[in-house]
N, C-alpha and C. Protein backbone atom coordinates (compact mmCIF):
# COMPACT_ATOMS: atom_id res chain seq x y z
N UNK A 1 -9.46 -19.15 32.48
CA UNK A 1 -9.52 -19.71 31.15
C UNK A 1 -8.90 -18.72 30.17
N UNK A 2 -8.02 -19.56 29.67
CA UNK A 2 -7.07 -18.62 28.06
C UNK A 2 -8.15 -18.39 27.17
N UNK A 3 -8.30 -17.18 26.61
CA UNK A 3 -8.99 -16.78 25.31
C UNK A 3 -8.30 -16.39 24.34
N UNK A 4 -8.21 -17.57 22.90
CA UNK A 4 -7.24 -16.93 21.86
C UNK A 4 -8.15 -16.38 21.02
N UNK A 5 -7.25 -15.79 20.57
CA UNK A 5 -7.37 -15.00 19.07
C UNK A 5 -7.63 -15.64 18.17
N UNK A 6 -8.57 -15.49 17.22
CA UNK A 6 -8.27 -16.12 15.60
C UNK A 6 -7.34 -15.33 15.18
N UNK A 7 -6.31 -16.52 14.40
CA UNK A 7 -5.16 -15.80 13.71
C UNK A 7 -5.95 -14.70 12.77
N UNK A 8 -5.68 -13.60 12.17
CA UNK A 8 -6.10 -12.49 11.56
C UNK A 8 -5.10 -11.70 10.39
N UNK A 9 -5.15 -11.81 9.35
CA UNK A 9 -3.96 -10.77 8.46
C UNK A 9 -4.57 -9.79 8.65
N UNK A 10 -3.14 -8.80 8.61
CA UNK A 10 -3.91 -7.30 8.63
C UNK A 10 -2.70 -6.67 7.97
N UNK A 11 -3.22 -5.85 6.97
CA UNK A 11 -2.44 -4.85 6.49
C UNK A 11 -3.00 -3.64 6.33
N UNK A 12 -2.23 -2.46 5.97
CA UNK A 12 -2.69 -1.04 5.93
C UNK A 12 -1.37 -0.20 5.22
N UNK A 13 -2.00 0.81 4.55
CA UNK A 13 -1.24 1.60 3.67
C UNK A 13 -2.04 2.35 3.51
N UNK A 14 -1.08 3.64 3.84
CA UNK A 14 -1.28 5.41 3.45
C UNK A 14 -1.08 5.89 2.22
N UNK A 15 -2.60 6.04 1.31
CA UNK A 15 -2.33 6.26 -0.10
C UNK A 15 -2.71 8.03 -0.65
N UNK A 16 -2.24 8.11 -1.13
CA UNK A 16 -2.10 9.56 -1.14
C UNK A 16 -3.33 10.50 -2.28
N UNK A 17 -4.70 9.49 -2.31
CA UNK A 17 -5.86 9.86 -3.03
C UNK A 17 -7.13 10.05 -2.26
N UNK A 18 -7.85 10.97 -2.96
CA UNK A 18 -9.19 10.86 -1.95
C UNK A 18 -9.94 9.37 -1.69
N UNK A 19 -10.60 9.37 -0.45
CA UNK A 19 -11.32 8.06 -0.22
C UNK A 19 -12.18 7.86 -1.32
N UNK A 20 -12.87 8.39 -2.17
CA UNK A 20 -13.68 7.65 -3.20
C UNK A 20 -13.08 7.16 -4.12
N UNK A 21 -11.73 8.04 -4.44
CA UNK A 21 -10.71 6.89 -5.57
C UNK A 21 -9.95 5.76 -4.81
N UNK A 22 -10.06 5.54 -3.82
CA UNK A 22 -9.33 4.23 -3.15
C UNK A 22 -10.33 3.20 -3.23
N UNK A 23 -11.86 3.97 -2.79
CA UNK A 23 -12.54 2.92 -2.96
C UNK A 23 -12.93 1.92 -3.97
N UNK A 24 -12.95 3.21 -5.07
CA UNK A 24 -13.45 2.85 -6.33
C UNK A 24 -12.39 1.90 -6.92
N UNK A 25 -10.96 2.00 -6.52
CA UNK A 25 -10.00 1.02 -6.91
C UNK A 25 -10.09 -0.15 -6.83
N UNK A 26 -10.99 -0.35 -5.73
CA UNK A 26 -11.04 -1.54 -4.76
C UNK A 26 -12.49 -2.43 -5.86
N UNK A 27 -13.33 -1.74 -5.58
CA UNK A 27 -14.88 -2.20 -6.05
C UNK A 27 -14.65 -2.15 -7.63
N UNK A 28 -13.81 -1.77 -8.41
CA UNK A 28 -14.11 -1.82 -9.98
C UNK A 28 -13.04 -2.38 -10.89
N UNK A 29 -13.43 -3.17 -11.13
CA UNK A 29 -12.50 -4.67 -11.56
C UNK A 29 -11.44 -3.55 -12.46
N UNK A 30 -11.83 -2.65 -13.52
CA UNK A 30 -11.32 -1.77 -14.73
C UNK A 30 -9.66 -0.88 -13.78
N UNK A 31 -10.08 -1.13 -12.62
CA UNK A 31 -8.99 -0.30 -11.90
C UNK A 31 -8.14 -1.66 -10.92
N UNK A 32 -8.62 -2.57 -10.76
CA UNK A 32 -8.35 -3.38 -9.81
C UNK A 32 -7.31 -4.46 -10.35
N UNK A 33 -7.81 -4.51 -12.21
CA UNK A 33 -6.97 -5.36 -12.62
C UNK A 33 -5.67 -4.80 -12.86
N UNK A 34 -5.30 -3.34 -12.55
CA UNK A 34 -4.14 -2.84 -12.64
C UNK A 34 -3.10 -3.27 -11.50
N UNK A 35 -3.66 -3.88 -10.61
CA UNK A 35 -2.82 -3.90 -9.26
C UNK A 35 -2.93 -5.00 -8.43
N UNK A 36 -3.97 -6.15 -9.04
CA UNK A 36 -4.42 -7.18 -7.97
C UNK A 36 -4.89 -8.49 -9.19
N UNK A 37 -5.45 -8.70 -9.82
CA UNK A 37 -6.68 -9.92 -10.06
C UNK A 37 -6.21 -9.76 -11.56
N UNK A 38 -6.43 -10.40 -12.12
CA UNK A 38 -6.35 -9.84 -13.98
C UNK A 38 -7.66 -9.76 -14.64
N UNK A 39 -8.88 -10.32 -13.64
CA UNK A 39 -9.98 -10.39 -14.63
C UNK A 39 -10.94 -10.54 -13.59
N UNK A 40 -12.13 -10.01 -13.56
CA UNK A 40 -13.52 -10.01 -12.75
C UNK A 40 -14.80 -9.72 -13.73
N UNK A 41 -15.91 -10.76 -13.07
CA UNK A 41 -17.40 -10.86 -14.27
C UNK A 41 -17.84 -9.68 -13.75
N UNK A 42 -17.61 -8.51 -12.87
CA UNK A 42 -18.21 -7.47 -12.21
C UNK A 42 -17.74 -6.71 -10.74
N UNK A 43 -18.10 -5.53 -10.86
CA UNK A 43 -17.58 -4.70 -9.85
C UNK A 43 -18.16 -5.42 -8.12
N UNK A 44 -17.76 -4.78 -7.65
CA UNK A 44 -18.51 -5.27 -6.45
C UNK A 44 -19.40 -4.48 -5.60
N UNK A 45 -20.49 -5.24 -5.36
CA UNK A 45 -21.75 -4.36 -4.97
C UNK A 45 -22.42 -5.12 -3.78
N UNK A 46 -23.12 -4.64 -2.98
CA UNK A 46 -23.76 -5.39 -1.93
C UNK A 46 -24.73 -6.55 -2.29
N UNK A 47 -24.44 -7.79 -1.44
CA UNK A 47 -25.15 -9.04 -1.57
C UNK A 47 -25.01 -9.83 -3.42
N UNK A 48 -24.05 -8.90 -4.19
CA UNK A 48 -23.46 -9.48 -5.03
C UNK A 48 -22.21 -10.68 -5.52
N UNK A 49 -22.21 -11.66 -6.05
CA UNK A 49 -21.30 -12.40 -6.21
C UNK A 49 -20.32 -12.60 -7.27
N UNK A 50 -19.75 -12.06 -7.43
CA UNK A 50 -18.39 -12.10 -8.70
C UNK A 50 -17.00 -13.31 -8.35
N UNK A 51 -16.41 -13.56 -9.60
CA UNK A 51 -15.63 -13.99 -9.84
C UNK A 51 -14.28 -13.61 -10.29
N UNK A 52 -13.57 -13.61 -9.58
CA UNK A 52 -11.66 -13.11 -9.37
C UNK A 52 -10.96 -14.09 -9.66
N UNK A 53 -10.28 -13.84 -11.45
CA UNK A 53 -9.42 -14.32 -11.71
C UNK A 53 -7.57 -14.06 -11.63
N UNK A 54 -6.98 -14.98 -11.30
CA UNK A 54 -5.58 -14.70 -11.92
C UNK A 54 -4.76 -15.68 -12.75
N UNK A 55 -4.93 -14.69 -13.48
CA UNK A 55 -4.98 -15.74 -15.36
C UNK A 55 -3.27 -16.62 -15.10
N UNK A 56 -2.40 -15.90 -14.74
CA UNK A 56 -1.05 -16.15 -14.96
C UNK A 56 -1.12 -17.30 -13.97
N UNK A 57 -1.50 -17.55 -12.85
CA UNK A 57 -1.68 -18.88 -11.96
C UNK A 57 -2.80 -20.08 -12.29
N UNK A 58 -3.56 -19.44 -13.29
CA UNK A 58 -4.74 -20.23 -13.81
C UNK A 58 -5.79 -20.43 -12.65
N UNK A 59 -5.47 -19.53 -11.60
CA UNK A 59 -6.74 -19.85 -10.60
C UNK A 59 -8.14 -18.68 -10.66
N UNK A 60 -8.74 -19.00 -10.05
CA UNK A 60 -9.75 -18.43 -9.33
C UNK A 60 -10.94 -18.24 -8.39
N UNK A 61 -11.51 -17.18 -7.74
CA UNK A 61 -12.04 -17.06 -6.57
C UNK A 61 -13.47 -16.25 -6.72
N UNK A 62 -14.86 -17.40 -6.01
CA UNK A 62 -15.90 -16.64 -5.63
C UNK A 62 -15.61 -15.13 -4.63
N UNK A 63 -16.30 -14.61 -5.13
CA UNK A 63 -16.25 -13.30 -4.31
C UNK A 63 -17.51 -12.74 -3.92
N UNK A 64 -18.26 -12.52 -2.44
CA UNK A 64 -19.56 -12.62 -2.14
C UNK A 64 -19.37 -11.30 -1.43
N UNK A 65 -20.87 -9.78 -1.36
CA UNK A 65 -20.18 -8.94 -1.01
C UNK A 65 -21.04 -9.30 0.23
N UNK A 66 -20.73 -8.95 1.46
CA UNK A 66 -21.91 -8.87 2.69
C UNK A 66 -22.29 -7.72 2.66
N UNK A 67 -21.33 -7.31 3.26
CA UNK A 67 -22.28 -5.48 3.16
C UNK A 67 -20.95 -4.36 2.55
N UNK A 68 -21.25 -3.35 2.45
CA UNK A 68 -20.81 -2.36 1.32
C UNK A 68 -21.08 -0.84 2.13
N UNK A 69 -20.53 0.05 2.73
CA UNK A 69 -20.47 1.20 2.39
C UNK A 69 -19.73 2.06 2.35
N UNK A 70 -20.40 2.63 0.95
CA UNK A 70 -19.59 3.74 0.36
C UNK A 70 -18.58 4.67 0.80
N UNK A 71 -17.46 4.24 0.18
CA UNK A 71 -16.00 5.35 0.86
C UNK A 71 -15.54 4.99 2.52
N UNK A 72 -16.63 4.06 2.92
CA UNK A 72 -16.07 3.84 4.28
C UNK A 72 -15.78 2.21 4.71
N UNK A 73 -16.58 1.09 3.92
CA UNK A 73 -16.08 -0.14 4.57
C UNK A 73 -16.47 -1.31 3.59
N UNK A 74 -16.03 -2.28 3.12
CA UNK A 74 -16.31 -3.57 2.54
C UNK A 74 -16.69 -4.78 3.16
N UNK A 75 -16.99 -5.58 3.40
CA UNK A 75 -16.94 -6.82 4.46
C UNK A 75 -17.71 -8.07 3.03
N UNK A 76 -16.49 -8.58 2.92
CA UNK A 76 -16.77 -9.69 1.39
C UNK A 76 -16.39 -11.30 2.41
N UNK A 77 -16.56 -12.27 1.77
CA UNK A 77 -16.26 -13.48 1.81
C UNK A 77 -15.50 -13.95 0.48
N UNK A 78 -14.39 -14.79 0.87
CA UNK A 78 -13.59 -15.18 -0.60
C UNK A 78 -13.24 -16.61 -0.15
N UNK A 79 -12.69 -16.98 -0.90
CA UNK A 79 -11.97 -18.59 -1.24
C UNK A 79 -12.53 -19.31 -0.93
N UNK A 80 -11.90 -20.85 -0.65
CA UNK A 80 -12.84 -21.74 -0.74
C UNK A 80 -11.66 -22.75 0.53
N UNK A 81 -11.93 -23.29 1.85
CA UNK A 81 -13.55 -22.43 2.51
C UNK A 81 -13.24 -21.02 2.56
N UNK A 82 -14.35 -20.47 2.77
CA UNK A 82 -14.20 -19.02 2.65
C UNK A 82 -13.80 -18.56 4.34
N UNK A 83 -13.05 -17.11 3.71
CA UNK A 83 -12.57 -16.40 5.03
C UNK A 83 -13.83 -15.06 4.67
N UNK A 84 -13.03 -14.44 5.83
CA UNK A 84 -14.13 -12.76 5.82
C UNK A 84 -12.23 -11.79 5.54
N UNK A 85 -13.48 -10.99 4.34
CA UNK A 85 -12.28 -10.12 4.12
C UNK A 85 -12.96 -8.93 4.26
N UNK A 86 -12.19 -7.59 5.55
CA UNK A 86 -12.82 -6.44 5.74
C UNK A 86 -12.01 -5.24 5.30
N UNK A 87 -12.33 -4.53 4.54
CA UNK A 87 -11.54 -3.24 3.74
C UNK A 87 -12.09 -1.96 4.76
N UNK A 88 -11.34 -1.29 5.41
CA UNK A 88 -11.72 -0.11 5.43
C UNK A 88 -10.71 1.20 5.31
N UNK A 89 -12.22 1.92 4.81
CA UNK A 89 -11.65 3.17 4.32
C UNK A 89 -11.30 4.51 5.17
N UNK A 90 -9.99 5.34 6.09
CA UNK A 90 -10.45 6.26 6.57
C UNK A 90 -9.82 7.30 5.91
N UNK A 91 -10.50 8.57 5.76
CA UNK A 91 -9.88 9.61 5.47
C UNK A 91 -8.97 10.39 5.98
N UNK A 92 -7.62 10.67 5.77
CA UNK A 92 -6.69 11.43 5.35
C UNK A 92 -6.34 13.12 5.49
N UNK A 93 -5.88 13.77 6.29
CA UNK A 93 -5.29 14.90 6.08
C UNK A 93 -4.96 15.32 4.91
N UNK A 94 -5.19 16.24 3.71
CA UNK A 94 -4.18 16.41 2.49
C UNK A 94 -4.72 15.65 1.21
N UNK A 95 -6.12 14.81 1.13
CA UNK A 95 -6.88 14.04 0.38
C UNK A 95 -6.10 12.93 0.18
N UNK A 96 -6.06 12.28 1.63
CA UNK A 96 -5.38 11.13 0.75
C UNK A 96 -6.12 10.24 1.76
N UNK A 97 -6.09 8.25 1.89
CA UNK A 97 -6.48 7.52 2.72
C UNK A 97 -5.87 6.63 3.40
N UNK A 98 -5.91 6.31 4.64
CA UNK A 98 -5.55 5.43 5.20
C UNK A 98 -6.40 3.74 4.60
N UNK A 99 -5.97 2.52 4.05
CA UNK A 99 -6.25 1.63 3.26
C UNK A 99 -6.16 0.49 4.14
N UNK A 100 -6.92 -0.18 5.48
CA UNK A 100 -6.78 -1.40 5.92
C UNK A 100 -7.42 -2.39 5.08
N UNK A 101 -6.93 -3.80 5.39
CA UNK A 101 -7.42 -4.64 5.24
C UNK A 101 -6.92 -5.99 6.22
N UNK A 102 -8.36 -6.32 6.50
CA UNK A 102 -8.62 -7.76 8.10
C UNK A 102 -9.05 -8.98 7.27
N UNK A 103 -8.09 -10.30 7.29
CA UNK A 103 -8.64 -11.29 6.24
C UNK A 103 -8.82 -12.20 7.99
N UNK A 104 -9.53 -13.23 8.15
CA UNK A 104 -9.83 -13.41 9.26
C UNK A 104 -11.22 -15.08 9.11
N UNK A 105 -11.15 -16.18 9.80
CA UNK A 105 -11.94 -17.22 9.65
C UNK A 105 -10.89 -18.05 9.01
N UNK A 106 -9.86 -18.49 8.91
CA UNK A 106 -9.71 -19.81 8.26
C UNK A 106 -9.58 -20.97 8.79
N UNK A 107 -9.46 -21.75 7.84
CA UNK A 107 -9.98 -23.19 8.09
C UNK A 107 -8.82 -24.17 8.82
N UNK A 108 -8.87 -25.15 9.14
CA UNK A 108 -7.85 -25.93 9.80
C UNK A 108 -7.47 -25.74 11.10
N UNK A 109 -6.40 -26.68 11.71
CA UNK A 109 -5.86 -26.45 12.80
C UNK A 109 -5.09 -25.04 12.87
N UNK A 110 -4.78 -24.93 14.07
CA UNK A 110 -4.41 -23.88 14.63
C UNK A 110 -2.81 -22.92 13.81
N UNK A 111 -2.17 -24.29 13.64
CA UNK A 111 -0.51 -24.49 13.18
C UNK A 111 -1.42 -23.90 11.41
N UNK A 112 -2.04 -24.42 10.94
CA UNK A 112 -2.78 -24.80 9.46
C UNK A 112 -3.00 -22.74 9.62
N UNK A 113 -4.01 -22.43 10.41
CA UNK A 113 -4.59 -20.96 10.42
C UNK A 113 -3.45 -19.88 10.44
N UNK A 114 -2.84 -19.85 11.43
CA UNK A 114 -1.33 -18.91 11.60
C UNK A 114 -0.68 -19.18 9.83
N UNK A 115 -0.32 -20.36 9.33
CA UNK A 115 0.28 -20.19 7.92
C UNK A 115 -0.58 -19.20 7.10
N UNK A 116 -2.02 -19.69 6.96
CA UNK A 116 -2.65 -18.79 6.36
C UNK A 116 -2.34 -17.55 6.03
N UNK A 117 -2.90 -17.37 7.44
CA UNK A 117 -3.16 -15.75 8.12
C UNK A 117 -1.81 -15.35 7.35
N UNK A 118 -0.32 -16.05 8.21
CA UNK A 118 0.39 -15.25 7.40
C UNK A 118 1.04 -15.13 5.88
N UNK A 119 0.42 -15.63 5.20
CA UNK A 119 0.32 -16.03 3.89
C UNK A 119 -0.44 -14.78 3.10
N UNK A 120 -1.80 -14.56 3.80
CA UNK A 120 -2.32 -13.57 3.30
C UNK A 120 -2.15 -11.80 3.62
N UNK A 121 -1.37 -11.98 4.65
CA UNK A 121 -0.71 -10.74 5.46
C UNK A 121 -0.11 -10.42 4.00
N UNK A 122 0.83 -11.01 3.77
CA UNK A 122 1.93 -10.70 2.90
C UNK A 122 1.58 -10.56 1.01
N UNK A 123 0.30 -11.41 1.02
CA UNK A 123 -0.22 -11.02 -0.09
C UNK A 123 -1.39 -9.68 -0.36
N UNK A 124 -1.91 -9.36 0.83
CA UNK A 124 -2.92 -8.16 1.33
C UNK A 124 -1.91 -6.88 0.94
N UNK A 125 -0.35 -7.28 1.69
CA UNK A 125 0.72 -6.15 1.92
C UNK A 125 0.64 -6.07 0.18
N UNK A 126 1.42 -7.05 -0.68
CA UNK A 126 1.55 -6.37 -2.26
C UNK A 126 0.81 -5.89 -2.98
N UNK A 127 -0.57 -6.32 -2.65
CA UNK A 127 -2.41 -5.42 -2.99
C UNK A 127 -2.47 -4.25 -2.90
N UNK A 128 -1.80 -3.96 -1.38
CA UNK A 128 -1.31 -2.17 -1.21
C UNK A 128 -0.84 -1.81 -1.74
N UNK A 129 0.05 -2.23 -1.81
CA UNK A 129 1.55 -1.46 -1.78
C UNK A 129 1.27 -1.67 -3.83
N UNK A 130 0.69 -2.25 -4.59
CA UNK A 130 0.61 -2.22 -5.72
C UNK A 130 -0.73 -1.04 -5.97
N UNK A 131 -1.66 -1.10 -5.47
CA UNK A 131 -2.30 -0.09 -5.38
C UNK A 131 -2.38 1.25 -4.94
N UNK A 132 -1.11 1.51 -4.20
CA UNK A 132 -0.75 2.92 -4.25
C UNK A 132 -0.02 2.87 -5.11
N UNK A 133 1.07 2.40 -5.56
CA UNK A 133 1.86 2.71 -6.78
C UNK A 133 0.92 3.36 -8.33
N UNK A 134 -0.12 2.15 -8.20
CA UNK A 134 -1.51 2.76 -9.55
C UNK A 134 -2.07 4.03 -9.28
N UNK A 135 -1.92 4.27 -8.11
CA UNK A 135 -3.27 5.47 -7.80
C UNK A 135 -2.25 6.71 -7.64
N UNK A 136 -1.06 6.71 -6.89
CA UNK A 136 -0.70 7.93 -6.85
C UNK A 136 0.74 7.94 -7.71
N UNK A 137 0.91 6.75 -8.38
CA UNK A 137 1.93 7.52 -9.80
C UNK A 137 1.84 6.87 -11.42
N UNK A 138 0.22 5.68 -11.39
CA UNK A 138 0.13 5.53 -12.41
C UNK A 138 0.79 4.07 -13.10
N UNK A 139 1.66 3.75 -12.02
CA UNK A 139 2.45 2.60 -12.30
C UNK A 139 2.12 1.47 -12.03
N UNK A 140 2.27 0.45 -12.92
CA UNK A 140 1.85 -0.94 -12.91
C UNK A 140 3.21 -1.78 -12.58
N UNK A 141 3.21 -2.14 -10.92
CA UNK A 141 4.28 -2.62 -10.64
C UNK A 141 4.36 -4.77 -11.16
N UNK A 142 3.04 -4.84 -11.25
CA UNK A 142 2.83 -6.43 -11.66
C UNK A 142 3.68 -7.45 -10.24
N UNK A 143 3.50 -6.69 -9.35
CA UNK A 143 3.95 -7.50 -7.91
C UNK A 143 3.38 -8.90 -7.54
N UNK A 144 1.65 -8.77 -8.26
CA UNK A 144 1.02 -9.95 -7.67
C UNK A 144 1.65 -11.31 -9.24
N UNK A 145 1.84 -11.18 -9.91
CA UNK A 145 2.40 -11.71 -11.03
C UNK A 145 4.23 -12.30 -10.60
N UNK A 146 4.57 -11.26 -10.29
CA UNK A 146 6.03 -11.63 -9.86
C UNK A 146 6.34 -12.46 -8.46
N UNK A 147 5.39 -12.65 -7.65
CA UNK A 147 5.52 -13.33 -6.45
C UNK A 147 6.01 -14.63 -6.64
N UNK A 148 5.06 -15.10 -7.34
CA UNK A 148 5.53 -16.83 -7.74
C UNK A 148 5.76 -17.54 -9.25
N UNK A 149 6.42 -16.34 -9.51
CA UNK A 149 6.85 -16.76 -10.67
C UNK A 149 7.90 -18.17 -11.09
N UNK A 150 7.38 -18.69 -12.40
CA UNK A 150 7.61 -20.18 -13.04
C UNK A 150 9.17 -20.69 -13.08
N UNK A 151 9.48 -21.34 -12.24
CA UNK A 151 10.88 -21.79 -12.68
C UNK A 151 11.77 -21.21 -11.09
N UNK A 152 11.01 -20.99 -10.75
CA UNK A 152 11.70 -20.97 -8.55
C UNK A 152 11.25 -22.47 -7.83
N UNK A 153 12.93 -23.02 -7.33
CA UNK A 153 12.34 -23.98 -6.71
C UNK A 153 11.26 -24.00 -5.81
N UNK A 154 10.84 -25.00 -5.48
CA UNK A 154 9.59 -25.26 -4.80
C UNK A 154 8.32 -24.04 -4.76
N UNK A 155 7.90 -23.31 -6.47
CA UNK A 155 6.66 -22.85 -6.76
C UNK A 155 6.22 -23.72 -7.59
């Protein structure tokens, strides 16, 4: 008997800050809206539920935490149906962190899950890759804003 896989996004990026400022990037909306979301009712904390906006698409997303620890791992639920989204944190040679993230559970057929998955691969990837730009030079690249921007056929 074949055993598949759930399709799974996964991304990761080597950011060049200690693990408590990666984390803290992650968990505190004041740092997060620099690089990801434009607006959150609250940081994120264990068995807490916040709300993730992105104003420029007019959408937004429950955000539920499961469990939480500090400098080392996240494990949240998001969208609607919801997936499992797992952050972890490892530490770095030189103070800096290694930054995964496992989005994983979605809904639909098989053909339906693989789009997902890779849908969110590629949006997980500009989360990084915009969040090291904030953390180790300060810069607000506005990547998640420019993805689908107004006036490209078929957005």
């Amino acid at each position: 008997m074949e055993i598949l896989e759930m399709p799974t996004a996964e991304a990761g990026m080597l950011i060049r800050r200690p693990v408590a400022e990666v984390f803290e990037a992650i968990v505190d909306p004041a740092i997060t809206t620099k690089f990801w979301f434009t607006h959150a009712n609250g940081r994120l904390d264990g068995g807490k539920e916040v709300r993730w906006e992105w104003r420029m698409y007019g959408v937004s997303t429950k955000v539920r935490v499961d469990e939480i620890i500090p400098n080392e791992k996240i494990v949240m639920q998001w969208s609607d149906p919801p997936t499992t989204v797992v952050w972890t944190f490892t530490p770095m040679p030189g103070d800096a962190t290694f930054l995964e993230v496992r989005n994983f559970g979605f809904a639909g057929n098989g053909d339906e899950q693989v789009n997902e998955a890779v849908g969110s691969t590629g949006g997980f990837t500009l989360v990084l890759a915009g969040a090291k730009a904030w953390l180790e030079q300060g810069l607000t690249l506005g990547l998640i804003g420019d993805r689908h921007p107004k006036g490209v056929p078929g957005r």
